[in-house]
C-alpha atoms as a PDB file:
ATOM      1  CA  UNK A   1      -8.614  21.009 184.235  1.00  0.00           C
ATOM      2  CA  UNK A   2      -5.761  18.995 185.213  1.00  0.00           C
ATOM      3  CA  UNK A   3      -5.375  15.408 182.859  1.00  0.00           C
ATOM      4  CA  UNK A   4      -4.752  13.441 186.107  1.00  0.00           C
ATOM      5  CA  UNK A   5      -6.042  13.449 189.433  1.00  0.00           C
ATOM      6  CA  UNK A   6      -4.659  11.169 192.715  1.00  0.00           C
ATOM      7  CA  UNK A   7      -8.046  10.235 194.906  1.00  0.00           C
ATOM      8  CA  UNK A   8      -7.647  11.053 198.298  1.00  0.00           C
ATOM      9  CA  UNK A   9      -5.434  14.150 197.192  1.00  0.00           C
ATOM     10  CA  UNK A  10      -6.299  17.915 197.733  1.00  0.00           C
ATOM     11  CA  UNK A  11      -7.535  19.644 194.618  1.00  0.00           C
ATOM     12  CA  UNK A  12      -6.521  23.257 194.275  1.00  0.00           C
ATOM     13  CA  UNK A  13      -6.521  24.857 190.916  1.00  0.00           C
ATOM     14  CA  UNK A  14      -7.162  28.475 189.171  1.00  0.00           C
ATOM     15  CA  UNK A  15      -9.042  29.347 186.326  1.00  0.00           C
ATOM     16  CA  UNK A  16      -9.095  32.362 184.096  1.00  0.00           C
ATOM     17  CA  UNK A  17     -11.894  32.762 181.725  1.00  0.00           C
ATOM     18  CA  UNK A  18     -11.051  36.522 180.882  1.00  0.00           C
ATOM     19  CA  UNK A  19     -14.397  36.628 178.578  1.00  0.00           C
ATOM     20  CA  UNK A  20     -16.623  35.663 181.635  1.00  0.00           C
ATOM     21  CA  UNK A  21     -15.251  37.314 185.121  1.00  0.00           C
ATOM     22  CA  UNK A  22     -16.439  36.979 188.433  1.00  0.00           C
ATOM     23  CA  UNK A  23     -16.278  40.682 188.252  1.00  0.00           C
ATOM     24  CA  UNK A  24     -19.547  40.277 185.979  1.00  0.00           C
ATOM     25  CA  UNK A  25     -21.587  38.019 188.321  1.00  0.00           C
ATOM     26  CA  UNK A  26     -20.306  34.729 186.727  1.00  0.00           C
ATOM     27  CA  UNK A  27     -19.780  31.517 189.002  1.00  0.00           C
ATOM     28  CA  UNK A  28     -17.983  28.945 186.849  1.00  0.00           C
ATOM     29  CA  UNK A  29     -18.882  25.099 187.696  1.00  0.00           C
ATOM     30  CA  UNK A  30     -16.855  21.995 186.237  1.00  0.00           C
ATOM     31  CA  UNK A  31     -18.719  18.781 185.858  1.00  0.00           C
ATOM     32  CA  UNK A  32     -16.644  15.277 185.465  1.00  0.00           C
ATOM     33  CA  UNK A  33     -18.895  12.541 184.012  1.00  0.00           C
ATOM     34  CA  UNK A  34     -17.681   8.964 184.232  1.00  0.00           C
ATOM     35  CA  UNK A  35     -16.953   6.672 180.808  1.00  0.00           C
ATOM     36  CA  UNK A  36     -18.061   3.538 182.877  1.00  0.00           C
ATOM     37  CA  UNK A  37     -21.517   2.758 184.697  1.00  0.00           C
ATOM     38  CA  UNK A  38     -19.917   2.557 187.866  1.00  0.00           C
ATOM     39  CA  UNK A  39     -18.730   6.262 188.380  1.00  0.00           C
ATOM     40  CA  UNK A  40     -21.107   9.465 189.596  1.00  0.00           C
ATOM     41  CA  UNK A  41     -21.264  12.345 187.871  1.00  0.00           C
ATOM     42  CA  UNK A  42     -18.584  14.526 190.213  1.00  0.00           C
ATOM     43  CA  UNK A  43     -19.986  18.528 189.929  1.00  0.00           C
ATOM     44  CA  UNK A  44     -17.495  21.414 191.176  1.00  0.00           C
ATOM     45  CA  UNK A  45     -17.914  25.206 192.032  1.00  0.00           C
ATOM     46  CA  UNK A  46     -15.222  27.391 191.723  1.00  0.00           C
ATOM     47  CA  UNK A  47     -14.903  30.859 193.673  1.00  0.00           C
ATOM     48  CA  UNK A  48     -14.045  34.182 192.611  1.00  0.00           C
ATOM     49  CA  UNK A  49     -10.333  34.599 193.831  1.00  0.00           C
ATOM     50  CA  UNK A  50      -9.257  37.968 192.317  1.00  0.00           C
ATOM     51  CA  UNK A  51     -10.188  38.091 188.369  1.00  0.00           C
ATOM     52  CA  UNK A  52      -9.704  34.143 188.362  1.00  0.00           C
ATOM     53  CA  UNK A  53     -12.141  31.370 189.584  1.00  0.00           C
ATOM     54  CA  UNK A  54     -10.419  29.037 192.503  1.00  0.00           C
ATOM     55  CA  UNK A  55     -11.761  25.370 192.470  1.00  0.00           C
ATOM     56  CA  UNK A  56     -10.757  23.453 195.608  1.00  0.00           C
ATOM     57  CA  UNK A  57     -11.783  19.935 196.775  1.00  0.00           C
ATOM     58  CA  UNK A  58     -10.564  18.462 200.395  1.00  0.00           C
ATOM     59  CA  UNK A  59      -9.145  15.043 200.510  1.00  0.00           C
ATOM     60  CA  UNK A  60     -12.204  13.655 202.225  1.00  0.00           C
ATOM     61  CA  UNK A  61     -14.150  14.468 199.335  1.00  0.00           C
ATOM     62  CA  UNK A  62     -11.953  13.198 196.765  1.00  0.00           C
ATOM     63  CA  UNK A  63     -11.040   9.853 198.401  1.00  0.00           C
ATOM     64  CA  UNK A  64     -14.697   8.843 197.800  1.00  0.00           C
ATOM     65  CA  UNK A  65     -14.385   9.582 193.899  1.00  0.00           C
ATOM     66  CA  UNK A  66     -14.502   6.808 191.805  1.00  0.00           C
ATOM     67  CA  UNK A  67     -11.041   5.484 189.519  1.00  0.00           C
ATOM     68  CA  UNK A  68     -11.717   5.692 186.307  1.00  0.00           C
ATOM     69  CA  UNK A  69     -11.657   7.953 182.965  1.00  0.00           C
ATOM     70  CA  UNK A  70     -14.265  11.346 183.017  1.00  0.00           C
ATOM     71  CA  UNK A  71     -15.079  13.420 180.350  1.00  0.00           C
ATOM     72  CA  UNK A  72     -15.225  17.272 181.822  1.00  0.00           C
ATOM     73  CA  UNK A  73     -16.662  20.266 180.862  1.00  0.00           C
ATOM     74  CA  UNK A  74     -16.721  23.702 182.650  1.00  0.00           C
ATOM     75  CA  UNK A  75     -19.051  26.366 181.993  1.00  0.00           C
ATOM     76  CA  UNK A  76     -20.158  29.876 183.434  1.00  0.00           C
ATOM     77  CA  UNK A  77     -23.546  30.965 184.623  1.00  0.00           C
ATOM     78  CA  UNK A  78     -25.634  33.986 185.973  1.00  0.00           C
ATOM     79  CA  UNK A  79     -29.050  34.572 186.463  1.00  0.00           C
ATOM     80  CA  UNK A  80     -30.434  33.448 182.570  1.00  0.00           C
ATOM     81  CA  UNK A  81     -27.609  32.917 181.288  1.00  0.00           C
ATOM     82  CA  UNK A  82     -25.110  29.637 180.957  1.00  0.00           C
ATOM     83  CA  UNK A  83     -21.960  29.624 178.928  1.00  0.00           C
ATOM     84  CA  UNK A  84     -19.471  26.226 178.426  1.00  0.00           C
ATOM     85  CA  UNK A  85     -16.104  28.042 178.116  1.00  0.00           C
ATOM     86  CA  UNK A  86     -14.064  24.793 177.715  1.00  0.00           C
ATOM     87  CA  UNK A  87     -14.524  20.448 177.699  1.00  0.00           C
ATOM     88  CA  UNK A  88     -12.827  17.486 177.111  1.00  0.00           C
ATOM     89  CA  UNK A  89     -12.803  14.383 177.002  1.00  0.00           C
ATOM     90  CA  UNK A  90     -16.207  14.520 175.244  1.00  0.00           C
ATOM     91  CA  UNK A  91     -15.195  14.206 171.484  1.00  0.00           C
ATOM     92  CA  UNK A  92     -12.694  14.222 169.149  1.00  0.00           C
ATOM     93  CA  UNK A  93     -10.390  17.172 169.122  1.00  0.00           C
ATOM     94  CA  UNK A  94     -11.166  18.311 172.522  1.00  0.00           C
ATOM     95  CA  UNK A  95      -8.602  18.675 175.214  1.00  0.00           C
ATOM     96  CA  UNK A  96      -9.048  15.207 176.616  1.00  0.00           C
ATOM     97  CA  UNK A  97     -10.383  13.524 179.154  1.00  0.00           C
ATOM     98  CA  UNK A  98      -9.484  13.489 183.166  1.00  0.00           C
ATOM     99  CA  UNK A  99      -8.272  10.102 184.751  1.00  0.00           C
ATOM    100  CA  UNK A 100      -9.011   9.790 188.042  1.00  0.00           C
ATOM    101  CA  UNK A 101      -6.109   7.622 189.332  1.00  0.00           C
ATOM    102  CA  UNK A 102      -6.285   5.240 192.898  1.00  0.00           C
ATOM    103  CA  UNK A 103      -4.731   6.501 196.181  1.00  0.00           C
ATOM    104  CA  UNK A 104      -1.357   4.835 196.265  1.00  0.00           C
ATOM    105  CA  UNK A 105      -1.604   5.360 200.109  1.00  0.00           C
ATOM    106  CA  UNK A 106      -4.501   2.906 200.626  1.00  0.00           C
ATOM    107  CA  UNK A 107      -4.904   0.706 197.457  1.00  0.00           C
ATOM    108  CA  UNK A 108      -4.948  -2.757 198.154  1.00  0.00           C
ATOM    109  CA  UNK A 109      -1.792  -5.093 197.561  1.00  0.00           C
ATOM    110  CA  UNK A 110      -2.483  -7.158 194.212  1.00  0.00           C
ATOM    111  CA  UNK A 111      -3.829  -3.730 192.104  1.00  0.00           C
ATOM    112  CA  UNK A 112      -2.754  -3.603 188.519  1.00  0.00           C
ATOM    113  CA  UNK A 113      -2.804   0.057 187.083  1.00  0.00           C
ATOM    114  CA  UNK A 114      -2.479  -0.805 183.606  1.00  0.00           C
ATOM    115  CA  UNK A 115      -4.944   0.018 181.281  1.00  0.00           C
ATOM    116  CA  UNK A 116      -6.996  -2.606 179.426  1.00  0.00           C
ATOM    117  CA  UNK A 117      -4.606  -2.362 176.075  1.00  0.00           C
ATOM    118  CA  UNK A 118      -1.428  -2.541 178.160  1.00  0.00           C
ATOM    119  CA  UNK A 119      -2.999  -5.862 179.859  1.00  0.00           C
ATOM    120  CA  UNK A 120      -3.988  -7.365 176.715  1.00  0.00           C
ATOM    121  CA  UNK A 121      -0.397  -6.350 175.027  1.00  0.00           C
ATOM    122  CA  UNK A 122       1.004  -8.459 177.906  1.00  0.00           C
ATOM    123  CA  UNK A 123      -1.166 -11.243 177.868  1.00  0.00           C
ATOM    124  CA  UNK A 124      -0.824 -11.751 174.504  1.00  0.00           C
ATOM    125  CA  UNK A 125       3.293 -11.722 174.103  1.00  0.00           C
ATOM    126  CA  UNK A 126       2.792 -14.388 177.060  1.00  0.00           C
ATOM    127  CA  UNK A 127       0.592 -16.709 175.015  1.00  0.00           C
ATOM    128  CA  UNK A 128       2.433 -16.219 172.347  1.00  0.00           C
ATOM    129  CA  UNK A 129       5.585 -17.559 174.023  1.00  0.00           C
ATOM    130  CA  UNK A 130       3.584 -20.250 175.651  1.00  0.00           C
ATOM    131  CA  UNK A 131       2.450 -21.275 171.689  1.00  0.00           C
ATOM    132  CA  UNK A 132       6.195 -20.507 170.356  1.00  0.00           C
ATOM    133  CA  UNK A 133       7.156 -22.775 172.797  1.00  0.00           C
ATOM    134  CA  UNK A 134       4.583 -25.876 172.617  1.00  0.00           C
ATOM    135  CA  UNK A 135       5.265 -28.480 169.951  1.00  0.00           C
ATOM    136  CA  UNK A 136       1.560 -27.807 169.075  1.00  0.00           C
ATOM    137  CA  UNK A 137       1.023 -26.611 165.742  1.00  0.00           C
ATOM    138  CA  UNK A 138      -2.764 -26.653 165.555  1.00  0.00           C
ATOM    139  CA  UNK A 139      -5.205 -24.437 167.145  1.00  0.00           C
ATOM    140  CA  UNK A 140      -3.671 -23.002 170.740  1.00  0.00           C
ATOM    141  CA  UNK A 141      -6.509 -21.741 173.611  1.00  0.00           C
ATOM    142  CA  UNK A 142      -4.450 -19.597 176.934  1.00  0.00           C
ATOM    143  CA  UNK A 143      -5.829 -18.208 179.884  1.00  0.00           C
ATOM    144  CA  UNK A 144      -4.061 -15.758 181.670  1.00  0.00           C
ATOM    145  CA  UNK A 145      -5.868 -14.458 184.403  1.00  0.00           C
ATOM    146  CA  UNK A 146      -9.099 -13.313 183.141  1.00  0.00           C
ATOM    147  CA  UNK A 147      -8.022 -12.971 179.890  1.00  0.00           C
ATOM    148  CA  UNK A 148      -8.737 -16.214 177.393  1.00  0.00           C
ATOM    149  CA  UNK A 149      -6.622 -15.722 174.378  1.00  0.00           C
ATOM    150  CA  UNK A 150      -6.952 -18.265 171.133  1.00  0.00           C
ATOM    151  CA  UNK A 151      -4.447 -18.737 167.841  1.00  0.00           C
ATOM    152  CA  UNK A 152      -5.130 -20.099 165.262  1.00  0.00           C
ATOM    153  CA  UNK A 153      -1.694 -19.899 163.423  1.00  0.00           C
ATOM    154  CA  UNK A 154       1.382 -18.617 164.436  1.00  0.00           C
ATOM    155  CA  UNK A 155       0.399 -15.568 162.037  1.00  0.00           C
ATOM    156  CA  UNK A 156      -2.843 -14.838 164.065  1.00  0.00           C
ATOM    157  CA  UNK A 157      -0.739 -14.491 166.944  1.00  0.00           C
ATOM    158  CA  UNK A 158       1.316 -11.583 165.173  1.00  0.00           C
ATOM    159  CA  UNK A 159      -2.223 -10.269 163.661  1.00  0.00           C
ATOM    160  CA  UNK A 160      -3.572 -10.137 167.739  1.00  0.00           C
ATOM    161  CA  UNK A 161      -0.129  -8.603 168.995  1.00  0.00           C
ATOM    162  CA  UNK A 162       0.112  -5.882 166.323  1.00  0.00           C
ATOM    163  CA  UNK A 163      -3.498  -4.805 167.236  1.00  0.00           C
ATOM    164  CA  UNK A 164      -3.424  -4.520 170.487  1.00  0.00           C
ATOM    165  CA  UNK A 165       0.248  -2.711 170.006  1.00  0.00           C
ATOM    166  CA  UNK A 166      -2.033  -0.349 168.550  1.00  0.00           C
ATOM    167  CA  UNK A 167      -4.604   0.259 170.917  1.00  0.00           C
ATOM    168  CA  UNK A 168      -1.830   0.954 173.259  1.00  0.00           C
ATOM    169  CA  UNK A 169      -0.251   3.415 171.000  1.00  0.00           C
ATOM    170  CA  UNK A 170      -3.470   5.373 170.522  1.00  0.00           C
ATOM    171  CA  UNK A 171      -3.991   5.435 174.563  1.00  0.00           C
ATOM    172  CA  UNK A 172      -0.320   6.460 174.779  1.00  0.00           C
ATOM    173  CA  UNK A 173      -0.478   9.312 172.220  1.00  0.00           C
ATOM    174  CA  UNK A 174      -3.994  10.709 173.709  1.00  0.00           C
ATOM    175  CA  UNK A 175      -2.297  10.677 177.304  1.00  0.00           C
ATOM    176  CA  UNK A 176       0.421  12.602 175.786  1.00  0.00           C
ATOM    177  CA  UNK A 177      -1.866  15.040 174.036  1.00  0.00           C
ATOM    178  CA  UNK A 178      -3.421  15.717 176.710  1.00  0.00           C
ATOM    179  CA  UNK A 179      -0.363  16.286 179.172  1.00  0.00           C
ATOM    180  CA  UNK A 180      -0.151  18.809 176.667  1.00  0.00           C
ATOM    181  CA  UNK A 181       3.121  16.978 175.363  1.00  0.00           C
ATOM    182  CA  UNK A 182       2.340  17.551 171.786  1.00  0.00           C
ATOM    183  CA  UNK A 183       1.032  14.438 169.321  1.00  0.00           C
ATOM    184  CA  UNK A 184       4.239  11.909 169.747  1.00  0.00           C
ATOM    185  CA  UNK A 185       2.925  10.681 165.907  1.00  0.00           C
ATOM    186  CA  UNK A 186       3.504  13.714 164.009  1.00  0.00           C
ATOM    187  CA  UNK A 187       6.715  13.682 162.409  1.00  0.00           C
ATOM    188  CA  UNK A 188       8.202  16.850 160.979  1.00  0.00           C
ATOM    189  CA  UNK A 189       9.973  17.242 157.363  1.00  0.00           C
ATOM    190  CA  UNK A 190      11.544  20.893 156.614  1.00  0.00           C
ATOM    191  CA  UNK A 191      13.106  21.373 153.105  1.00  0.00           C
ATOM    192  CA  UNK A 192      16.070  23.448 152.668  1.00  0.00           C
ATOM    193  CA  UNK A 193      17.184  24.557 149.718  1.00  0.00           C
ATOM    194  CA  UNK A 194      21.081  23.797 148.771  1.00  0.00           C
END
């Protein structure tokens, strides 16, 4: 399953689940199920294209799909029988989930595409140059936007900053991991003997 997907783009991928062929009477199906309220459950049929399962989706369809984060899992079935063969997104350790992304073609002027903890890393180094710079030294209240920040020192400004630095971190290194980039954390020591 692909980590990103554009609504309003074609969907076109292959599948080999060499345990499971369509050879055997196996269909495989995909099911994407939304992190918020707001999304629908999105369910997908692949078809048996050689030894490999082909999963396509017109634009039509996937214009209509809701932005947002999914969880995914595919599985295989035949008459009394149902096998998951792969997931993600669903807990920790899995491949990851699938972000359904807005069509860049028709999204409305004004959009922001950053995630929550990008926002609030933002909105917070703004406030905090808004305090740095007021000759207040008691209690400071911002809005930005939506976003209603409060310090109480100068130090719970860094405490609020470095937190949501790592929130964004974490969302950075599981979009990594599951571009398949590797964990952008791990650091690696090798010894050598002189």
């Amino acid at each position: 399953m692909q980590a990103r997907l554009v609504a309003g783009d074609t969907l076109d991928f292959l599948t080999t689940v060499s345990a499971y062929p369509p050879a055997d009477g196996w269909t495989l199906k995909h099911r994407l199920i939304p992190r918020s309220v707001s999304g629908t459950v999105i369910l997908m049929t692949g078809i048996t294209s050689g030894t490999d399962y082909r999963t396509q989706v017109g634009p039509s369809t996937t214009a209509a799909w809701v932005v947002g984060i999914y969880g995914w899992t595919s599985w295989v079935e035949k008459a009394g029988a149902d096998q998951v063969v792969d997931s993600g997104g669903m807990e920790p350790g899995d491949k990851g989930p699938v972000t359904i992304l807005p069509d860049p073609r028709t999204v409305a002027a004004g959009y922001d595409g950053r995630s929550q903890a990008a926002k609030a890393v933002d909105d917070i180094r703004a406030a905090r140059a808004l305090y740095a710079a007021s000759s207040n030294a008691g209690v400071a209240e911002y809005t930005i936007g939506s976003r209603h920040i409060r310090f109480e020192s100068k130090t719970d400004a860094i405490v609020q900053l470095n937190s949501a630095l790592n929130d964004l971190a974490l969302e950075q290194r599981a979009f990594a991991m599951a571009k398949g980039l590797g964990d952008p954390f791990r650091i690696g020591i090798g010894l050598r003997r002189a």
